[in-house]
PDB file of N, CA and C in Angstrom:
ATOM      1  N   UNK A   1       0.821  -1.185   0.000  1.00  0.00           N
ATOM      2  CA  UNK A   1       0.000   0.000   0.000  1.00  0.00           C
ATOM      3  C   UNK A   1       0.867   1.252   0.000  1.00  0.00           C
ATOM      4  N   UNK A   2       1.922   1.361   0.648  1.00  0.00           N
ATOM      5  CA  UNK A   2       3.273   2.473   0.803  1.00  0.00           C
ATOM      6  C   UNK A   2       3.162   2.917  -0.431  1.00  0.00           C
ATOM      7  N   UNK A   3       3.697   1.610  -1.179  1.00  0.00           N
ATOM      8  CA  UNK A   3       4.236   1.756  -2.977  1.00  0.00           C
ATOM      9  C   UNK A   3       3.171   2.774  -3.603  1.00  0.00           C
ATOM     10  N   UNK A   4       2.150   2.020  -3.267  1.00  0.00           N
ATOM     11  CA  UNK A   4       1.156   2.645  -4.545  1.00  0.00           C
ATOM     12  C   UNK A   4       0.590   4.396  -4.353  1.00  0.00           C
ATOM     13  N   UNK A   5       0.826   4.234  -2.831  1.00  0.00           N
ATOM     14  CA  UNK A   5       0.697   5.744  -2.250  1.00  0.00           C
ATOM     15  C   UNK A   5       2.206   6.733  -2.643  1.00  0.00           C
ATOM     16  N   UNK A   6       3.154   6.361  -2.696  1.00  0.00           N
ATOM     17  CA  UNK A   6       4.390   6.746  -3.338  1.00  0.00           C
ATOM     18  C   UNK A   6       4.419   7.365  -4.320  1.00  0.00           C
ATOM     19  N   UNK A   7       3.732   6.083  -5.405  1.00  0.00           N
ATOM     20  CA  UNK A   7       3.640   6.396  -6.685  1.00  0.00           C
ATOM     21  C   UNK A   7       2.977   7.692  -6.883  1.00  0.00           C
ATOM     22  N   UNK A   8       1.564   7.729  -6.030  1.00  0.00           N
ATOM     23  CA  UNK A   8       0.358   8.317  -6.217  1.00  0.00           C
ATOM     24  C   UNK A   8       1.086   9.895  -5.847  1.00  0.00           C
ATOM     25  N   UNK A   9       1.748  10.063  -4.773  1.00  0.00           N
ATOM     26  CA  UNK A   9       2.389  11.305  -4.417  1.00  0.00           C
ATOM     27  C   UNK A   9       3.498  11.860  -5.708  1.00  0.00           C
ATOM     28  N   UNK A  10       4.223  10.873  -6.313  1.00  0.00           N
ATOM     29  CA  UNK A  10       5.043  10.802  -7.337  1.00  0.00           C
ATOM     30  C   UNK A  10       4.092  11.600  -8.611  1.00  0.00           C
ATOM     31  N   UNK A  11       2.970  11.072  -8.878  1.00  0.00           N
ATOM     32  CA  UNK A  11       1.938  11.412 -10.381  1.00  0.00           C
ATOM     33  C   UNK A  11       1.408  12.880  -9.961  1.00  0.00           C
ATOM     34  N   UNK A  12       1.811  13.524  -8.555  1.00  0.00           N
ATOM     35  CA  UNK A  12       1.334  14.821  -8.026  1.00  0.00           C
ATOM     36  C   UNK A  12       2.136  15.441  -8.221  1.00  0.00           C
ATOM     37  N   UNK A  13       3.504  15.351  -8.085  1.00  0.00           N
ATOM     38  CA  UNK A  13       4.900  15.988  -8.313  1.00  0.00           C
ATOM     39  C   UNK A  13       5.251  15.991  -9.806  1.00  0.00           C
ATOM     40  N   UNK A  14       4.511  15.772 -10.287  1.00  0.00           N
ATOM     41  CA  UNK A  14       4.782  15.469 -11.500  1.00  0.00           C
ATOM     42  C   UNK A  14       3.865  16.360 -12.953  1.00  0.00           C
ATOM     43  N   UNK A  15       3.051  17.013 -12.405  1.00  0.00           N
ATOM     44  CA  UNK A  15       1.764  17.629 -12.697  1.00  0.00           C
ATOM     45  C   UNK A  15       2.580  18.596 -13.944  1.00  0.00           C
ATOM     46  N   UNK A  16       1.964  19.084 -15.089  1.00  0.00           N
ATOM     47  CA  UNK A  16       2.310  20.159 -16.236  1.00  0.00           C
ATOM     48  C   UNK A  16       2.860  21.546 -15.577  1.00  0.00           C
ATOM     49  N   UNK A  17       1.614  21.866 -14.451  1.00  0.00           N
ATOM     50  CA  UNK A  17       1.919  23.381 -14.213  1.00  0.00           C
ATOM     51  C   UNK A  17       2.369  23.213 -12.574  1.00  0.00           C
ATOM     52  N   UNK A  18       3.196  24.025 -12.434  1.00  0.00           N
ATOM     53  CA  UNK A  18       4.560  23.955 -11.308  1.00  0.00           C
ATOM     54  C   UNK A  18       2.815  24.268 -10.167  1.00  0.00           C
ATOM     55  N   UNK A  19       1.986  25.130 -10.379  1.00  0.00           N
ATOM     56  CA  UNK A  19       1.153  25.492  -9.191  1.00  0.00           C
ATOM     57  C   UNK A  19       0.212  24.629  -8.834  1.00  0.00           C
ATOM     58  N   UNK A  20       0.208  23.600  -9.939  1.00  0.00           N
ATOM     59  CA  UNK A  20      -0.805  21.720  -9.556  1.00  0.00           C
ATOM     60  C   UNK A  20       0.102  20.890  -9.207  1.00  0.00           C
ATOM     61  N   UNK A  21       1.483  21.191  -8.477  1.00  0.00           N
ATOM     62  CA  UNK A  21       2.714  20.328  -8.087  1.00  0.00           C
ATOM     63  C   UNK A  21       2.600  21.024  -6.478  1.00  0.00           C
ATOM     64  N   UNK A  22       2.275  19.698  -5.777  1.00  0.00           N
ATOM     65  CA  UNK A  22       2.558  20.078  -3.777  1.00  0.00           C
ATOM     66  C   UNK A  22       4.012  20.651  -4.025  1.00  0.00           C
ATOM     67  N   UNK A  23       3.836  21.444  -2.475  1.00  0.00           N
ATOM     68  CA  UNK A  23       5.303  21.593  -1.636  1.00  0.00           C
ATOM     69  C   UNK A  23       5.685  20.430  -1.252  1.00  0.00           C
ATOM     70  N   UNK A  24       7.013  20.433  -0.847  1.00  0.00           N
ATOM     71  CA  UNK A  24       7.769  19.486  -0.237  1.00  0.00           C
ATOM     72  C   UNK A  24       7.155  19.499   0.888  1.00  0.00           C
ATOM     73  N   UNK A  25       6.498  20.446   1.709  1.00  0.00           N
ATOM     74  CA  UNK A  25       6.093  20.274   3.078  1.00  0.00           C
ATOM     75  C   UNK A  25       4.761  19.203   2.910  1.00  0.00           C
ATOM     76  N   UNK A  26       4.064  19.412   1.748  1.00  0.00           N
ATOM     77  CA  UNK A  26       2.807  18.516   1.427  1.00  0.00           C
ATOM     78  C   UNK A  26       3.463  17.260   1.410  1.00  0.00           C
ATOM     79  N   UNK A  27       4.390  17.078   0.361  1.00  0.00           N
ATOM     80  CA  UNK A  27       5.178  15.405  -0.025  1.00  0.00           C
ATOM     81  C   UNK A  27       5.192  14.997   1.212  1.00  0.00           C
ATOM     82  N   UNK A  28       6.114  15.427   2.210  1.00  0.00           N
ATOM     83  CA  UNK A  28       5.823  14.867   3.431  1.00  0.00           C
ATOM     84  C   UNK A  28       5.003  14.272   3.954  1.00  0.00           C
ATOM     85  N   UNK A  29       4.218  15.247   4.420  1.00  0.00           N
ATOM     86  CA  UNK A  29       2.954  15.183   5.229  1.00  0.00           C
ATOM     87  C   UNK A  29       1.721  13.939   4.567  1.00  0.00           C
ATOM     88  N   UNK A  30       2.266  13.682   3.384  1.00  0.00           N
ATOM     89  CA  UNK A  30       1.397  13.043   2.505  1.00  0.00           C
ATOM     90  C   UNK A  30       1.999  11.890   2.522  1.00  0.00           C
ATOM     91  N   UNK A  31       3.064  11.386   2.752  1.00  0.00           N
ATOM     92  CA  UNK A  31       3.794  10.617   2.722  1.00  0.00           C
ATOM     93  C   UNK A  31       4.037   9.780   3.946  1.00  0.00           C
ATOM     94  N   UNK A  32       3.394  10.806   4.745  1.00  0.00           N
ATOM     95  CA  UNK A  32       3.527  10.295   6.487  1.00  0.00           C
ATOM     96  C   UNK A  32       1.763   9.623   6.830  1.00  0.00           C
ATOM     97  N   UNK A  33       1.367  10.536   6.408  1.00  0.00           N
ATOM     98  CA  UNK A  33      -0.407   9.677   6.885  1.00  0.00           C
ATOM     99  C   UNK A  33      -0.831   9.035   5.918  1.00  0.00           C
ATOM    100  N   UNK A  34      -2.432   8.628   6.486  1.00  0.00           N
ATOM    101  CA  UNK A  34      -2.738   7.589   5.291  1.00  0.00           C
ATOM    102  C   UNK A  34      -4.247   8.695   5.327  1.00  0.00           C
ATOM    103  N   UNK A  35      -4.325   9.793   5.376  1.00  0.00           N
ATOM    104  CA  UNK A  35      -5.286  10.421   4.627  1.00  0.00           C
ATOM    105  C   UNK A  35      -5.912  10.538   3.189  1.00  0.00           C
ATOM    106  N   UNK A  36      -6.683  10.705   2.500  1.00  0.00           N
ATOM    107  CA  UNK A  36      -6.937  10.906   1.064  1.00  0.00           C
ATOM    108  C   UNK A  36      -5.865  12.001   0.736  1.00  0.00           C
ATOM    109  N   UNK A  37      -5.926  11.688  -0.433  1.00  0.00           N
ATOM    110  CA  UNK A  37      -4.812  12.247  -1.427  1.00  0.00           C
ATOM    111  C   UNK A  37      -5.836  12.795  -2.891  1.00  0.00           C
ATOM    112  N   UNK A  38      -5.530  14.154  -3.353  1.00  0.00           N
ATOM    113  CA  UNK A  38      -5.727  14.578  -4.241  1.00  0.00           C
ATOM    114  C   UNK A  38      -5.640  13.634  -5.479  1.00  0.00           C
ATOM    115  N   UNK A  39      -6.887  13.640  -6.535  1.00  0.00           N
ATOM    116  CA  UNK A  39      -6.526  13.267  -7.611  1.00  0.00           C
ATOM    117  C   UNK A  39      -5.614  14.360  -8.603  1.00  0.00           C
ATOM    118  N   UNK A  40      -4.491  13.275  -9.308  1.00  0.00           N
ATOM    119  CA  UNK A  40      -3.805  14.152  -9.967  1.00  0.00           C
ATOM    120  C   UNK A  40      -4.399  14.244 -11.322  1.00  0.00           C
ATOM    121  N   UNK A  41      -4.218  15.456 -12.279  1.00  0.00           N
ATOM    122  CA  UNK A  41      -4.445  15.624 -13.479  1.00  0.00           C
ATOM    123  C   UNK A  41      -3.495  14.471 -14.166  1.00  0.00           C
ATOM    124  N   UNK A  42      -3.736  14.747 -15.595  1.00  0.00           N
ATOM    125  CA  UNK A  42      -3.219  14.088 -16.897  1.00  0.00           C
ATOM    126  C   UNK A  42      -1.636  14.673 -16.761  1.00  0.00           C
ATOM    127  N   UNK A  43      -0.716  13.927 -16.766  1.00  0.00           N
ATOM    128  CA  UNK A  43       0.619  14.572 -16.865  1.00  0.00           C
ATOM    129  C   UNK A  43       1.191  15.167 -18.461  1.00  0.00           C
ATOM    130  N   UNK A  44       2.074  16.352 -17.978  1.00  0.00           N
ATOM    131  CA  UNK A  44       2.288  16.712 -19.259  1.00  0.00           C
ATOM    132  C   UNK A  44       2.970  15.819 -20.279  1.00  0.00           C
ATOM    133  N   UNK A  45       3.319  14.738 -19.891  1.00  0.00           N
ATOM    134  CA  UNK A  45       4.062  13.635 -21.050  1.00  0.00           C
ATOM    135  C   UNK A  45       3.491  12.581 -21.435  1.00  0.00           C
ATOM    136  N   UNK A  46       2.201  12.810 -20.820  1.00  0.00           N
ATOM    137  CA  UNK A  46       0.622  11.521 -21.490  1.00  0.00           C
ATOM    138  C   UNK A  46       1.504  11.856 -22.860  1.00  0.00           C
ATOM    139  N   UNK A  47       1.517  10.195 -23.551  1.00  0.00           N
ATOM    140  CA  UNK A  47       1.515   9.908 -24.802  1.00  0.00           C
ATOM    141  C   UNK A  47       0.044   9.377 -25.020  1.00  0.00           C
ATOM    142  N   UNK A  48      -1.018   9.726 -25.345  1.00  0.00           N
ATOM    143  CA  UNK A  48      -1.933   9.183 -25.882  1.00  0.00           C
ATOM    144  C   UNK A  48      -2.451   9.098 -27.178  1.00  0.00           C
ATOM    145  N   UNK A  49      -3.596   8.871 -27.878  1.00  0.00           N
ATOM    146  CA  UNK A  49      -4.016   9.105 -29.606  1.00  0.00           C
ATOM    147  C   UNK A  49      -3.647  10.216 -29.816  1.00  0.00           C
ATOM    148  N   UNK A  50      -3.089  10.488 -31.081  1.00  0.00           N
ATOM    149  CA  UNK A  50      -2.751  11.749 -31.731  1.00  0.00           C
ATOM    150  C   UNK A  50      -3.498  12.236 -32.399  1.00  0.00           C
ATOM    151  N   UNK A  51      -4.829  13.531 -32.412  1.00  0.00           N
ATOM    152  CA  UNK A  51      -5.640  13.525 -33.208  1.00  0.00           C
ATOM    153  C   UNK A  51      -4.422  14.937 -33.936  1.00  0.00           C
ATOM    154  N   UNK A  52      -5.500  14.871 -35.347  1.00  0.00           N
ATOM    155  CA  UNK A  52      -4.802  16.397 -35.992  1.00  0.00           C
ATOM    156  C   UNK A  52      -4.841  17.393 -35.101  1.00  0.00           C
ATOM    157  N   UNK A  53      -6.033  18.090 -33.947  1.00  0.00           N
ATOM    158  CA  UNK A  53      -5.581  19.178 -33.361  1.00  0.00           C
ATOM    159  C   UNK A  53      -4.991  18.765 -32.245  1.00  0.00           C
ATOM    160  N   UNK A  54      -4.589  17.775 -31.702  1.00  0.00           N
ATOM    161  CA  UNK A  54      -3.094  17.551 -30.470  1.00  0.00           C
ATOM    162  C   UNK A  54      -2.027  17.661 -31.620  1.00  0.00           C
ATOM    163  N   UNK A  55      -2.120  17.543 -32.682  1.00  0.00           N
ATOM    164  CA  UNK A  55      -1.007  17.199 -33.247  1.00  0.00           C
ATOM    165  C   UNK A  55      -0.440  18.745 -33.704  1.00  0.00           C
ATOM    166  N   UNK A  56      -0.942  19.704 -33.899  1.00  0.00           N
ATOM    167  CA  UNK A  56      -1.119  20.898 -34.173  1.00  0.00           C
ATOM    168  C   UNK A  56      -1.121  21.467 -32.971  1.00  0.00           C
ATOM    169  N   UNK A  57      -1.475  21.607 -32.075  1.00  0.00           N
ATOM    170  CA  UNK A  57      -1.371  22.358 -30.493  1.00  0.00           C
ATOM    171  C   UNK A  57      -0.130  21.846 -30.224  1.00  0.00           C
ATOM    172  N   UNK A  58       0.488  20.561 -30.312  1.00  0.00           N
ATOM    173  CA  UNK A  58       1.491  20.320 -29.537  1.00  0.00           C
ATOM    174  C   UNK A  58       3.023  20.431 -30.962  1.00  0.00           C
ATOM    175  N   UNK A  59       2.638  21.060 -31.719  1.00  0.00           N
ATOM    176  CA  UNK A  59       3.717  21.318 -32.849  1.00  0.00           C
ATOM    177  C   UNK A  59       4.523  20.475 -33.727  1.00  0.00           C
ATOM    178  N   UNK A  60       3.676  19.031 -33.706  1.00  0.00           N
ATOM    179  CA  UNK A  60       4.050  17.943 -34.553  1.00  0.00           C
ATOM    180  C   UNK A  60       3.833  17.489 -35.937  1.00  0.00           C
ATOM    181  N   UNK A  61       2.961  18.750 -36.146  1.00  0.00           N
ATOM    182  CA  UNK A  61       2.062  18.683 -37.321  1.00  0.00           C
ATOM    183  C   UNK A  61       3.729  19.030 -38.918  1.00  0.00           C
ATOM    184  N   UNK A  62       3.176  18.486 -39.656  1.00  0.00           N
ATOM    185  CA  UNK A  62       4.182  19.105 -40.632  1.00  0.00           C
ATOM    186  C   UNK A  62       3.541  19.148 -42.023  1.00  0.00           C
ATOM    187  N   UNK A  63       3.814  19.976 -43.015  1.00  0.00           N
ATOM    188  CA  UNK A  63       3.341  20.288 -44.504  1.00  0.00           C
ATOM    189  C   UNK A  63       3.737  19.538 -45.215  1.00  0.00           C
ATOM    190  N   UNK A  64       5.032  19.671 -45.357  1.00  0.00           N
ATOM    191  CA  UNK A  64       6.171  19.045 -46.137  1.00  0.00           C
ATOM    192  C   UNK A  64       6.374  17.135 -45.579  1.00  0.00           C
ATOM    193  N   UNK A  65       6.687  16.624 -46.640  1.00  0.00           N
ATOM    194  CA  UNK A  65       7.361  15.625 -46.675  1.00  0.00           C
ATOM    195  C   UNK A  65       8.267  15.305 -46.593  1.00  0.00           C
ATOM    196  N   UNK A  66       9.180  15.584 -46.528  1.00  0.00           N
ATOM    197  CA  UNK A  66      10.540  15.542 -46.108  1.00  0.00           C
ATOM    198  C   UNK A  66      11.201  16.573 -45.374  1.00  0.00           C
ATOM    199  N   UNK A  67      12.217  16.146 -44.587  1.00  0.00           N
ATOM    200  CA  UNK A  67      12.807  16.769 -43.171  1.00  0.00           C
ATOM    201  C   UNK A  67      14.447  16.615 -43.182  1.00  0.00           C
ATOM    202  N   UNK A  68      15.037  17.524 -43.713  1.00  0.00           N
ATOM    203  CA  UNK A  68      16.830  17.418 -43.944  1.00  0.00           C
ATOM    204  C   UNK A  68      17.087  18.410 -42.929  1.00  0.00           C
ATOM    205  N   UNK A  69      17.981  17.758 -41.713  1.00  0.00           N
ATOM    206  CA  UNK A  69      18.381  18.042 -40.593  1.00  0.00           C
ATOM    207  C   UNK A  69      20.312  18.458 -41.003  1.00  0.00           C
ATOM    208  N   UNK A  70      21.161  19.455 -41.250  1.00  0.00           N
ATOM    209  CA  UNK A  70      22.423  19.676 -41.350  1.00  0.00           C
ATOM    210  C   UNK A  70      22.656  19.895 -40.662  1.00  0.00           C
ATOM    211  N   UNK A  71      23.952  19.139 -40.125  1.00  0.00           N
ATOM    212  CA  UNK A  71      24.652  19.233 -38.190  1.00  0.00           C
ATOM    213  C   UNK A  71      26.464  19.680 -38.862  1.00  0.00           C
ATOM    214  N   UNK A  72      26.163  21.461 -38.367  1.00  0.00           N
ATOM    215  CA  UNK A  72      27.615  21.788 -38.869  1.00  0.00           C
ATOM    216  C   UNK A  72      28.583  21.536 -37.533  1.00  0.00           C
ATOM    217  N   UNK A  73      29.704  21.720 -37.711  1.00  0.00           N
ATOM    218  CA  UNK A  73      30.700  21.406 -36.319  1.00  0.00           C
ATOM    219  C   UNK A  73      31.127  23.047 -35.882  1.00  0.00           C
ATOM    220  N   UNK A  74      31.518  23.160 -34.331  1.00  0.00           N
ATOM    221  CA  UNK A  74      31.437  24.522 -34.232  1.00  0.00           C
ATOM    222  C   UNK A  74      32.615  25.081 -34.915  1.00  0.00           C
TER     223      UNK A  74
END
């Protein structure tokens, strides 16, 4: 039960926006009792279905067909 409460404090620390991420004084305190715990949002590195507008909001979208990457040396 520790583990999964760990984890669960872990998927909170972990949140997109720094102000849906506890303090360390929360991690604690959260870490010490066995009170309810906040549900966490969707993390910002969900890989899920790619529709065209995630794919476009998140800047993956492309026009072109082909992609030539030149790596000069400094």
């Amino acid at each position: 039960m520790k583990v999964l409460r760990s984890i669960h404090v872990g998927l909170l620390c972990a949140q997109r926006h720094p102000e849906d991420r506890p303090t360390m004084t929360s991690v604690i305190l959260m870490l010490g009792s066995d009170g309810p715990l906040p549900s966490p949002k969707e993390p910002g590195f969900y890989v899920g279905e790619c529709t065209q507008d995630s794919a476009h909001w998140y800047g993956i979208s492309s026009n072109n067909d082909l992609s030539i990457s030149i790596l000069d040396g400094r």
